[in-house]
C-alpha atoms as a PDB file:
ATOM      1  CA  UNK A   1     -49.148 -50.875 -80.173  1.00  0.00           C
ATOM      2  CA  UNK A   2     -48.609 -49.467 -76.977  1.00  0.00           C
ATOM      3  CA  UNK A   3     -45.933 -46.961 -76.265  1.00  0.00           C
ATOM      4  CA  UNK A   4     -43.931 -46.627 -73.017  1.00  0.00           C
ATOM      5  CA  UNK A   5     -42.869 -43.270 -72.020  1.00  0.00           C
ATOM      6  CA  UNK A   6     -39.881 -43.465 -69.676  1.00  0.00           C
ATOM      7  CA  UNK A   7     -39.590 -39.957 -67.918  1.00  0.00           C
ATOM      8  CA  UNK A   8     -35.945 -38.659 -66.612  1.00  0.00           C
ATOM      9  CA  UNK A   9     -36.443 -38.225 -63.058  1.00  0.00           C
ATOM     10  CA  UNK A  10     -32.921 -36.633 -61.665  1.00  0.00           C
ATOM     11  CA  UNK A  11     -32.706 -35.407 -58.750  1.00  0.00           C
ATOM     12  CA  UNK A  12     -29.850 -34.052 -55.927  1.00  0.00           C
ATOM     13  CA  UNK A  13     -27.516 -36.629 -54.251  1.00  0.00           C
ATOM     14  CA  UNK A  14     -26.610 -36.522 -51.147  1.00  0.00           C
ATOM     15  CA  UNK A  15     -23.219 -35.108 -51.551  1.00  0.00           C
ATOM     16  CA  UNK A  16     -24.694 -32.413 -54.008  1.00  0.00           C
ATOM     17  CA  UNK A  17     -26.792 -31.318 -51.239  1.00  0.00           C
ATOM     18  CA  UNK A  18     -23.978 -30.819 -49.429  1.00  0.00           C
ATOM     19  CA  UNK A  19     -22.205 -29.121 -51.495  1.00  0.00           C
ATOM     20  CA  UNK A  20     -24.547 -26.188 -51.972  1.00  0.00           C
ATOM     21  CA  UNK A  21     -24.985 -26.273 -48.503  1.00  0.00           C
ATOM     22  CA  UNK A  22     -21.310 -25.727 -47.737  1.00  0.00           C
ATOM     23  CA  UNK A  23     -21.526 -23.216 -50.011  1.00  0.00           C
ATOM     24  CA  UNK A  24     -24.053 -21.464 -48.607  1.00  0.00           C
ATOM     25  CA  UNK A  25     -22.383 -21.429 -45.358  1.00  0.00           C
ATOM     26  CA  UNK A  26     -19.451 -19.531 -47.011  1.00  0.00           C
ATOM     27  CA  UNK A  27     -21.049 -17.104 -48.287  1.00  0.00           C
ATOM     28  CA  UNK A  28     -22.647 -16.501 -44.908  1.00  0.00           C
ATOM     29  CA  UNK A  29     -19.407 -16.199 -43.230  1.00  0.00           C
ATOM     30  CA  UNK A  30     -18.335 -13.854 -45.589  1.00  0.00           C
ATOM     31  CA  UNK A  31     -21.237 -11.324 -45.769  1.00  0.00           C
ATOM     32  CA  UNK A  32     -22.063 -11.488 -42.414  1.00  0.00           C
ATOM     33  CA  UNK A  33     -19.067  -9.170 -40.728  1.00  0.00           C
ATOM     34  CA  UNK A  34     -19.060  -7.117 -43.829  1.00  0.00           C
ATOM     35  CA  UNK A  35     -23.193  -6.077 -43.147  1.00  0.00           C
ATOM     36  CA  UNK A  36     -21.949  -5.402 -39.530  1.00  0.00           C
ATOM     37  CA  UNK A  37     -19.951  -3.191 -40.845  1.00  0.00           C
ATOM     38  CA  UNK A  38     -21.903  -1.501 -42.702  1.00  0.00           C
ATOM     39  CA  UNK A  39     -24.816  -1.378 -39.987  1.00  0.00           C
ATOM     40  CA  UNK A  40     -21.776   0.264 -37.456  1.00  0.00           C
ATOM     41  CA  UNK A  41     -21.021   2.900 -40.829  1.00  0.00           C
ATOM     42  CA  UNK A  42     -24.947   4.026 -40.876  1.00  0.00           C
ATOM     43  CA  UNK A  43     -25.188   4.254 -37.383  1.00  0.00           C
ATOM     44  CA  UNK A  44     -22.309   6.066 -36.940  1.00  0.00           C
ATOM     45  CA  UNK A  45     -23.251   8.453 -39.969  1.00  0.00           C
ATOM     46  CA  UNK A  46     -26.543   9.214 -38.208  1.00  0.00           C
ATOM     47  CA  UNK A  47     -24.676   9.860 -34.937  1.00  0.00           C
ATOM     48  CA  UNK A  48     -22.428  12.400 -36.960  1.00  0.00           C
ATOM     49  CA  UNK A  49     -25.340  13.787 -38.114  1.00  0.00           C
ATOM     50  CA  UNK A  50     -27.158  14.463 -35.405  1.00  0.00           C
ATOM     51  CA  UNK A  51     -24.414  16.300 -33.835  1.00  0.00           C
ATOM     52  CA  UNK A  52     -24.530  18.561 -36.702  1.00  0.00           C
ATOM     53  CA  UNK A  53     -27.994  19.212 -35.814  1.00  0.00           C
ATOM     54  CA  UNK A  54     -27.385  19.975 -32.481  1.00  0.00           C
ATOM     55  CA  UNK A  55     -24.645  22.045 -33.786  1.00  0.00           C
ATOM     56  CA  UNK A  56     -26.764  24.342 -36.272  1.00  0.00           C
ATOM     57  CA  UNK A  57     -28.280  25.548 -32.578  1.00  0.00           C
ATOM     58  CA  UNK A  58     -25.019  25.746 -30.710  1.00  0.00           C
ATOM     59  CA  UNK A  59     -23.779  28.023 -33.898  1.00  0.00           C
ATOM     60  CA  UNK A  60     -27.083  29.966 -33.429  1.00  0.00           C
ATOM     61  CA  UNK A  61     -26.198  30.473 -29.536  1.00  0.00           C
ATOM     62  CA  UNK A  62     -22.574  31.501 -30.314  1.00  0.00           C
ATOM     63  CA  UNK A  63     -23.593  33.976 -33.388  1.00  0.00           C
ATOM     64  CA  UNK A  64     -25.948  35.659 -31.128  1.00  0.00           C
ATOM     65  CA  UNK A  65     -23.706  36.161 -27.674  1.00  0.00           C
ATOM     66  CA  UNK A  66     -20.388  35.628 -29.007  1.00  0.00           C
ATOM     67  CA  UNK A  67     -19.928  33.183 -26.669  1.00  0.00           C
ATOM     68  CA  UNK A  68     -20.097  29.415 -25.716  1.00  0.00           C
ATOM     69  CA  UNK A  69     -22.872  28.016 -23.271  1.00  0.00           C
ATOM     70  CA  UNK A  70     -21.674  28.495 -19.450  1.00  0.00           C
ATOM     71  CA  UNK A  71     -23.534  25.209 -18.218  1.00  0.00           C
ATOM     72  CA  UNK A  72     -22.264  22.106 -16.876  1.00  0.00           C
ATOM     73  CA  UNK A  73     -21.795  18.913 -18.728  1.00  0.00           C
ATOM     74  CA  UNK A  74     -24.252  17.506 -20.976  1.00  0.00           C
ATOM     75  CA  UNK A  75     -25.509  15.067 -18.380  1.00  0.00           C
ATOM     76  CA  UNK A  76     -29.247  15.227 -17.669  1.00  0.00           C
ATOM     77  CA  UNK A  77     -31.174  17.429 -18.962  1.00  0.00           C
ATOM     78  CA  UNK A  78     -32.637  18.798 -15.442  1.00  0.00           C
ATOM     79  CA  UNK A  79     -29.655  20.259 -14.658  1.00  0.00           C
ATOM     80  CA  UNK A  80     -29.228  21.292 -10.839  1.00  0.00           C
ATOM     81  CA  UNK A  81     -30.397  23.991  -8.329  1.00  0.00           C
ATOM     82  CA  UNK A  82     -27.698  26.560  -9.974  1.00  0.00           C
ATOM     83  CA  UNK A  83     -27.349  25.803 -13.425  1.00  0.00           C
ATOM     84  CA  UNK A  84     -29.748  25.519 -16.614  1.00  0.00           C
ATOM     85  CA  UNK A  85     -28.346  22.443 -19.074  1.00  0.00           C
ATOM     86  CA  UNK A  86     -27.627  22.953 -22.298  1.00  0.00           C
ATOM     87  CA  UNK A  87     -30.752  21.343 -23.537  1.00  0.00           C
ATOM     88  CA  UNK A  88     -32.589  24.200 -22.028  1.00  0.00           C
ATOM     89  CA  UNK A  89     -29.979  26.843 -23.145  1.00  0.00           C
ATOM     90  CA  UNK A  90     -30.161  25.961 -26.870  1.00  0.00           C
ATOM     91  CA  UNK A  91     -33.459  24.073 -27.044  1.00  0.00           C
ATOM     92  CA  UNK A  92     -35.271  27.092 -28.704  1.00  0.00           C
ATOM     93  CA  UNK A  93     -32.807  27.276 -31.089  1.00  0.00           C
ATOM     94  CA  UNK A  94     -32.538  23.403 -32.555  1.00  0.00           C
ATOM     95  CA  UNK A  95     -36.179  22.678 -33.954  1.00  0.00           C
ATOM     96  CA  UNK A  96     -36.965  19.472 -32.659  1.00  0.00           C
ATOM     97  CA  UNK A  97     -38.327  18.762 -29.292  1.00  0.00           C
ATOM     98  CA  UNK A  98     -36.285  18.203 -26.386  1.00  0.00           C
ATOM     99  CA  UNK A  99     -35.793  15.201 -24.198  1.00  0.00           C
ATOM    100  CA  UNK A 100     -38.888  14.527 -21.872  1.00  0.00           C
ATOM    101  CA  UNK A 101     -39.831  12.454 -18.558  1.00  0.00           C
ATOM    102  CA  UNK A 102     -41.623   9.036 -19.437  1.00  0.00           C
ATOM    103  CA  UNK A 103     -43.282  10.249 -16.488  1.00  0.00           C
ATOM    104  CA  UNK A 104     -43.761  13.578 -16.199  1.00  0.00           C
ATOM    105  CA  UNK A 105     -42.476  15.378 -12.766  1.00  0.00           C
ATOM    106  CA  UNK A 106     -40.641  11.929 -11.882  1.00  0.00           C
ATOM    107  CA  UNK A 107     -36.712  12.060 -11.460  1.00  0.00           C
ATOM    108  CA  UNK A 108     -36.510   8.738 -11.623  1.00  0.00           C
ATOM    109  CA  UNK A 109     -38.442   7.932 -14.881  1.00  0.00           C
ATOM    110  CA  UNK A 110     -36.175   7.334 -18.400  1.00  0.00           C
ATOM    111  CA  UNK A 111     -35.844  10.221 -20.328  1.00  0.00           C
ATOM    112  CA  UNK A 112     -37.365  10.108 -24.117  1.00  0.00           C
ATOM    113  CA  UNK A 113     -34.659  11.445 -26.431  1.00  0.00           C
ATOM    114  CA  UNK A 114     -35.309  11.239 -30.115  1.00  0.00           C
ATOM    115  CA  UNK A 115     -33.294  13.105 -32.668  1.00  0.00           C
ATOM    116  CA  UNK A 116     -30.994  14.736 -32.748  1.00  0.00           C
ATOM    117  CA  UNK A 117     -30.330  14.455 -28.566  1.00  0.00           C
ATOM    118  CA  UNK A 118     -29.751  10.269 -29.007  1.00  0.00           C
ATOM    119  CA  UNK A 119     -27.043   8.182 -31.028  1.00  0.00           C
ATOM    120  CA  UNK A 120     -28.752   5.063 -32.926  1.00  0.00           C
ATOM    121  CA  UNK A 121     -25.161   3.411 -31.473  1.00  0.00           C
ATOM    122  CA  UNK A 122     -26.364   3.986 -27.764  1.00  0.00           C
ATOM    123  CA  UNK A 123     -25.591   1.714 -25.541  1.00  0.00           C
ATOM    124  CA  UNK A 124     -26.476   0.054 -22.153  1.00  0.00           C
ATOM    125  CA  UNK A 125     -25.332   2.445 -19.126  1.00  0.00           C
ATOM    126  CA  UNK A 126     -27.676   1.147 -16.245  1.00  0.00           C
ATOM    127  CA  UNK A 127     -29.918  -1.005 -14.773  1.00  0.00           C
ATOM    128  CA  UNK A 128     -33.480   0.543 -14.200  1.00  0.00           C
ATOM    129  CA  UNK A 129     -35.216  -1.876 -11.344  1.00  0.00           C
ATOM    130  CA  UNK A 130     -38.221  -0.586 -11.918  1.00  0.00           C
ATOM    131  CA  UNK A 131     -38.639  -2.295 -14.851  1.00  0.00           C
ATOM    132  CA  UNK A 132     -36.347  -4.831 -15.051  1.00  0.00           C
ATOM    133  CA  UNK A 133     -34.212  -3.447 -17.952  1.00  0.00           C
ATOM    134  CA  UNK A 134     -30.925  -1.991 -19.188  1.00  0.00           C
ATOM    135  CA  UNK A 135     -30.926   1.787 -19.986  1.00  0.00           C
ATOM    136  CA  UNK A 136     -29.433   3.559 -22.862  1.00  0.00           C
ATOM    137  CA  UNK A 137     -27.116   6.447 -22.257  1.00  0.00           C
ATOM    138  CA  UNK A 138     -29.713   8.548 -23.766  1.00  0.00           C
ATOM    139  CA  UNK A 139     -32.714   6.657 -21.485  1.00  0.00           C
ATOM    140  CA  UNK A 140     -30.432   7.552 -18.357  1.00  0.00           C
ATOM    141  CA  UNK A 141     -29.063  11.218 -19.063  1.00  0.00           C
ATOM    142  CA  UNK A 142     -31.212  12.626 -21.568  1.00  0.00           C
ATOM    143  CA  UNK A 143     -28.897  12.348 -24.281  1.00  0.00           C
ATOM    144  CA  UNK A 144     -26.062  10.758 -26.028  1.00  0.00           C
ATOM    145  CA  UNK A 145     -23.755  13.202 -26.127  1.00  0.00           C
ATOM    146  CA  UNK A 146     -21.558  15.237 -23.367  1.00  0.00           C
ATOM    147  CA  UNK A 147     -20.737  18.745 -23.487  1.00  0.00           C
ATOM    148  CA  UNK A 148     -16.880  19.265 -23.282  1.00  0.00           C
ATOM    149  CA  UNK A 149     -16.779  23.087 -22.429  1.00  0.00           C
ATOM    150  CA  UNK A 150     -18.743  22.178 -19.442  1.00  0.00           C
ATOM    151  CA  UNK A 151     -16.319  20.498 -17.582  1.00  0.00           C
ATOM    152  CA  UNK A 152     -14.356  23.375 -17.750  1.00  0.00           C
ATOM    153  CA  UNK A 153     -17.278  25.468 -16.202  1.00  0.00           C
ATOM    154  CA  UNK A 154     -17.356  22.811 -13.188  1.00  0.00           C
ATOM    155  CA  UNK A 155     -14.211  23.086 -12.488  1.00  0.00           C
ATOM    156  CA  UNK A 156     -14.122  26.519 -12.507  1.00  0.00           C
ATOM    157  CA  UNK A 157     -17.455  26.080 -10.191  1.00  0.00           C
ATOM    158  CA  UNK A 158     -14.700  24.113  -7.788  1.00  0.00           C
ATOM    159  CA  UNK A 159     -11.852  25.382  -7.697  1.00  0.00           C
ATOM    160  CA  UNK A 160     -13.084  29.298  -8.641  1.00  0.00           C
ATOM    161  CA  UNK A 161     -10.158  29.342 -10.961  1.00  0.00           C
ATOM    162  CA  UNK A 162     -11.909  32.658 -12.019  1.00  0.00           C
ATOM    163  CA  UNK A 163     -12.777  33.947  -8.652  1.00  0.00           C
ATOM    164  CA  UNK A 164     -16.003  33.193  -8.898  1.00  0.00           C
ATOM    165  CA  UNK A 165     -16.524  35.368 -12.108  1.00  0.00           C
ATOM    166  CA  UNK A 166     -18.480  32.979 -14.379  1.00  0.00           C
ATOM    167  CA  UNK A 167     -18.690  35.959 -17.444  1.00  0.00           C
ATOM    168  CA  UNK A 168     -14.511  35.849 -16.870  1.00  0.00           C
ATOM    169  CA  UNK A 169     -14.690  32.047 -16.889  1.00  0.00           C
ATOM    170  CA  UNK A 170     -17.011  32.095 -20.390  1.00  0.00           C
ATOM    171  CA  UNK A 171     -15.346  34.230 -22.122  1.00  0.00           C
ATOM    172  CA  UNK A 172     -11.660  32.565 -21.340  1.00  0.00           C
ATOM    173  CA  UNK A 173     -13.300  29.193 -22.198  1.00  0.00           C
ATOM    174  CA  UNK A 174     -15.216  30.604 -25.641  1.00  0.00           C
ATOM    175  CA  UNK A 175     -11.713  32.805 -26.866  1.00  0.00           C
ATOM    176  CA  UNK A 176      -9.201  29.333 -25.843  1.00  0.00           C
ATOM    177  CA  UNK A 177     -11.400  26.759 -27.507  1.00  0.00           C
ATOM    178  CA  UNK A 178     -11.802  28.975 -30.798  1.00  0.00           C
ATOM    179  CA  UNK A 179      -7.809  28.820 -30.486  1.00  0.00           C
ATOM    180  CA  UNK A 180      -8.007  25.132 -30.056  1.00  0.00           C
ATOM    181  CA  UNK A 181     -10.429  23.610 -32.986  1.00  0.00           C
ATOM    182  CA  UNK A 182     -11.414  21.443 -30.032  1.00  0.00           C
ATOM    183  CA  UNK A 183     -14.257  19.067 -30.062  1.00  0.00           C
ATOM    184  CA  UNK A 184     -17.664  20.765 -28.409  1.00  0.00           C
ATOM    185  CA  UNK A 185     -19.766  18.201 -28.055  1.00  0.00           C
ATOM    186  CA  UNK A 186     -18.833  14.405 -27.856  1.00  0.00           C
ATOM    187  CA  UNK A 187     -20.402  10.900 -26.910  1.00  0.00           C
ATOM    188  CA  UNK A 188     -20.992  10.472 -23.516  1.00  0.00           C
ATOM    189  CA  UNK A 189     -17.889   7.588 -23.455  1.00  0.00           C
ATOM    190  CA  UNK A 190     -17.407   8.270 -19.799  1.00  0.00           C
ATOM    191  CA  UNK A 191     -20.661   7.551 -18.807  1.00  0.00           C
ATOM    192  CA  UNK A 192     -20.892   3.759 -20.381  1.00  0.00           C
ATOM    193  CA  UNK A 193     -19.682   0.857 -18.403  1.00  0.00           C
ATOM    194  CA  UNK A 194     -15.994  -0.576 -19.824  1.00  0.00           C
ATOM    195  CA  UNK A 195     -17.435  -3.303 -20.774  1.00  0.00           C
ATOM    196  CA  UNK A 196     -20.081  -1.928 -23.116  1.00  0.00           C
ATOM    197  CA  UNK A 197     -17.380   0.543 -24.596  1.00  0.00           C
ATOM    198  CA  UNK A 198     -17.397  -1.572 -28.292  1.00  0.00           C
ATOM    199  CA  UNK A 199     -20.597  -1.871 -28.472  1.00  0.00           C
ATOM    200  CA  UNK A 200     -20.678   2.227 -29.110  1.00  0.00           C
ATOM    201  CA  UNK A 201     -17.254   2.322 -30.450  1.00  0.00           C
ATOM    202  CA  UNK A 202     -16.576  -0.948 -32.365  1.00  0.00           C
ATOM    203  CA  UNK A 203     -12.920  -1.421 -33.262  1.00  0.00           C
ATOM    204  CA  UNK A 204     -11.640   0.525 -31.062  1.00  0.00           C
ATOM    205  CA  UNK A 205     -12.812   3.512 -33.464  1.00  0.00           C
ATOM    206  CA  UNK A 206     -12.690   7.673 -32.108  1.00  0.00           C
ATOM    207  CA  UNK A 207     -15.949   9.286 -30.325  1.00  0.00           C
ATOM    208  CA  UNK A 208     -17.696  11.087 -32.812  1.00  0.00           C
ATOM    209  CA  UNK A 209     -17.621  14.445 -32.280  1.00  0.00           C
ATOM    210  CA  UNK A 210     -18.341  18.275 -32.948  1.00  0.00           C
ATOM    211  CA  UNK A 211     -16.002  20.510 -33.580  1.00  0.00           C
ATOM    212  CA  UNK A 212     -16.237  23.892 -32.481  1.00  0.00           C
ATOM    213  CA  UNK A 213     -15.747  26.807 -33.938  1.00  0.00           C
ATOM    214  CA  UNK A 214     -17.029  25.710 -37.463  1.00  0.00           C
ATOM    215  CA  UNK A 215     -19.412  22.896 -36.013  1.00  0.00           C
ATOM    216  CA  UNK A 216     -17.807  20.274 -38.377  1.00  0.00           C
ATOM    217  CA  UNK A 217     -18.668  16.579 -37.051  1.00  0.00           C
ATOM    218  CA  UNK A 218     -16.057  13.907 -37.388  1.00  0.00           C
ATOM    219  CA  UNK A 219     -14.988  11.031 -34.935  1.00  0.00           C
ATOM    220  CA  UNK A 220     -12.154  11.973 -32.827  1.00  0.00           C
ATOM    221  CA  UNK A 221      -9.843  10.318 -30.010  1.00  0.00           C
ATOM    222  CA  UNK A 222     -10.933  10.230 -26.091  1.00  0.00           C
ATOM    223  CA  UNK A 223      -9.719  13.699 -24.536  1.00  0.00           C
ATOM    224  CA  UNK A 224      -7.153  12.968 -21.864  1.00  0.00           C
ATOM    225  CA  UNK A 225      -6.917  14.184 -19.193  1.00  0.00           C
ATOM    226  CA  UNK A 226      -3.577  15.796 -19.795  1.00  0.00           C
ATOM    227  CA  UNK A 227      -5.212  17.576 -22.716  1.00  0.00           C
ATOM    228  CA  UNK A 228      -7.563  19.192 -20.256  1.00  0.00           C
ATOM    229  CA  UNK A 229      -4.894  20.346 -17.582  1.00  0.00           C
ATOM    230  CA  UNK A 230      -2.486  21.657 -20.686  1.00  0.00           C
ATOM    231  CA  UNK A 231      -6.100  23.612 -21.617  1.00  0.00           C
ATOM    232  CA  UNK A 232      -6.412  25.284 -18.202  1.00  0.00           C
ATOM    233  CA  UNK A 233      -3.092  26.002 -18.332  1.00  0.00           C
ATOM    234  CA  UNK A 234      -3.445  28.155 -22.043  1.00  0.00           C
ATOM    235  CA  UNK A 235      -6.637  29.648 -20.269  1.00  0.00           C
ATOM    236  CA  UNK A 236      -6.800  30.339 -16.412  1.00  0.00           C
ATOM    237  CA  UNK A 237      -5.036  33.282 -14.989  1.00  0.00           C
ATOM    238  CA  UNK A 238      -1.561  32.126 -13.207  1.00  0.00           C
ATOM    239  CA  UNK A 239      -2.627  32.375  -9.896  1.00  0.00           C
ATOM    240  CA  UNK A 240      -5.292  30.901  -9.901  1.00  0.00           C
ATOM    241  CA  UNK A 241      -4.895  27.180 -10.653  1.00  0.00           C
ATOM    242  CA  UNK A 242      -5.383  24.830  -7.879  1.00  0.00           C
END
């Protein structure tokens, strides 16, 4: 007798299909913005961090002179004909190498900045023609990150709200800004194009920042400019303010 085996062969609809594929989709648009966020966290944990590292040599600097770095903004590393940058102020004292030339001896080659001198947020500043492609701020200047007391030291460079006397002008700058809890060190937000601003800063989130006199890193809001001028004020002799 012969014996027919009849085998249950179910499969997906159409609609089932889908179904799971709608489904799918969902869960995609729901994960999606949350692991941006999370990739915009880490980065900006890593850029906090590296400040600190930076940070453990400014605090080195400052322990040993009792003073603050008298050099101009952190904005390329080679400085100019009358002042050192900070890179090459503090360099000896943060143990990681400093930003280099990709070409050695060329102004106009990118700089190579690894940690702690470049944000993993960095963002496009500039065009290089040479070869065809956007630079980071960190490609561009050296670094991510600007130094705040320096702008006070260029405008005492041109205005000589000290006379001239740059020890005067340090030590007014170092004694105010351990009154102030002000940030030290900050992303270089002035140097990106507007339009690139949220890709370094999405949702309209602080710079982040180090703090200065205990080197704490946190994000903070854009210094104004009134902030500086009310600064001056608390620092430069009467007289002397232009």
């Amino acid at each position: 007798m012969i014996q027919h085996v009849t085998h249950d062969r179910r499969a997906f609809t159409l609609i089932e299909l889908l179904v799971v594929i709608s489904i799918i989709a969902l869960l995609i648009g729901i994960l999606l913005p949350a692991l941006g966020r999370a990739r915009d966290s880490a980065r900006s944990v890593k850029c906090l961090a590296n400040l600190k590292g930076i940070g453990v040599g400014l605090q080195l600097y400052y322990n040993q002179s009792d003073l603050v770095p008298d050099v101009l903004p952190l904005a390329d590393p080679a400085g100019n004909d009358n002042d050192a940058s900070l890179l090459e102020v503090i360099g000896e004292f943060v143990d990681t190498p400093t930003p280099r030339r990709e070409v050695e001896d060329d102004d106009t080659s990118p700089w190579i900045a690894t940690d702690p001198w470049a944000c993993p947020a960095d963002t496009d500043v500039e065009y290089d023609p040479a070869t065809g492609e956007n630079l980071t701020v960190a490609q561009s200047l050296g670094t991510s990150y600007e130094y705040v007391p320096g702008v006070f030291f260029f405008y005492n460079e041109l205005f000589l709200i000290f006379d001239g006397d740059r020890a005067a002008g340090q030590r007014s700058v170092t004694r105010g800004l351990e009154r102030r809890d002000w940030p030290i060190l900050v992303d270089a937000r002035n140097a990106v194009p507007e339009e690139n601003i949220d890709a370094w800063h999405p949702g309209g989130v602080g710079q982040n920042s180090l703090y200065f006199p205990d080197m704490r890193a946190e994000e903070y809001d854009e210094i104004t400019e009134d902030e500086v001028q009310r600064f001056f004020v608390e620092i430069a002799p009467r007289d002397s303010l232009p």
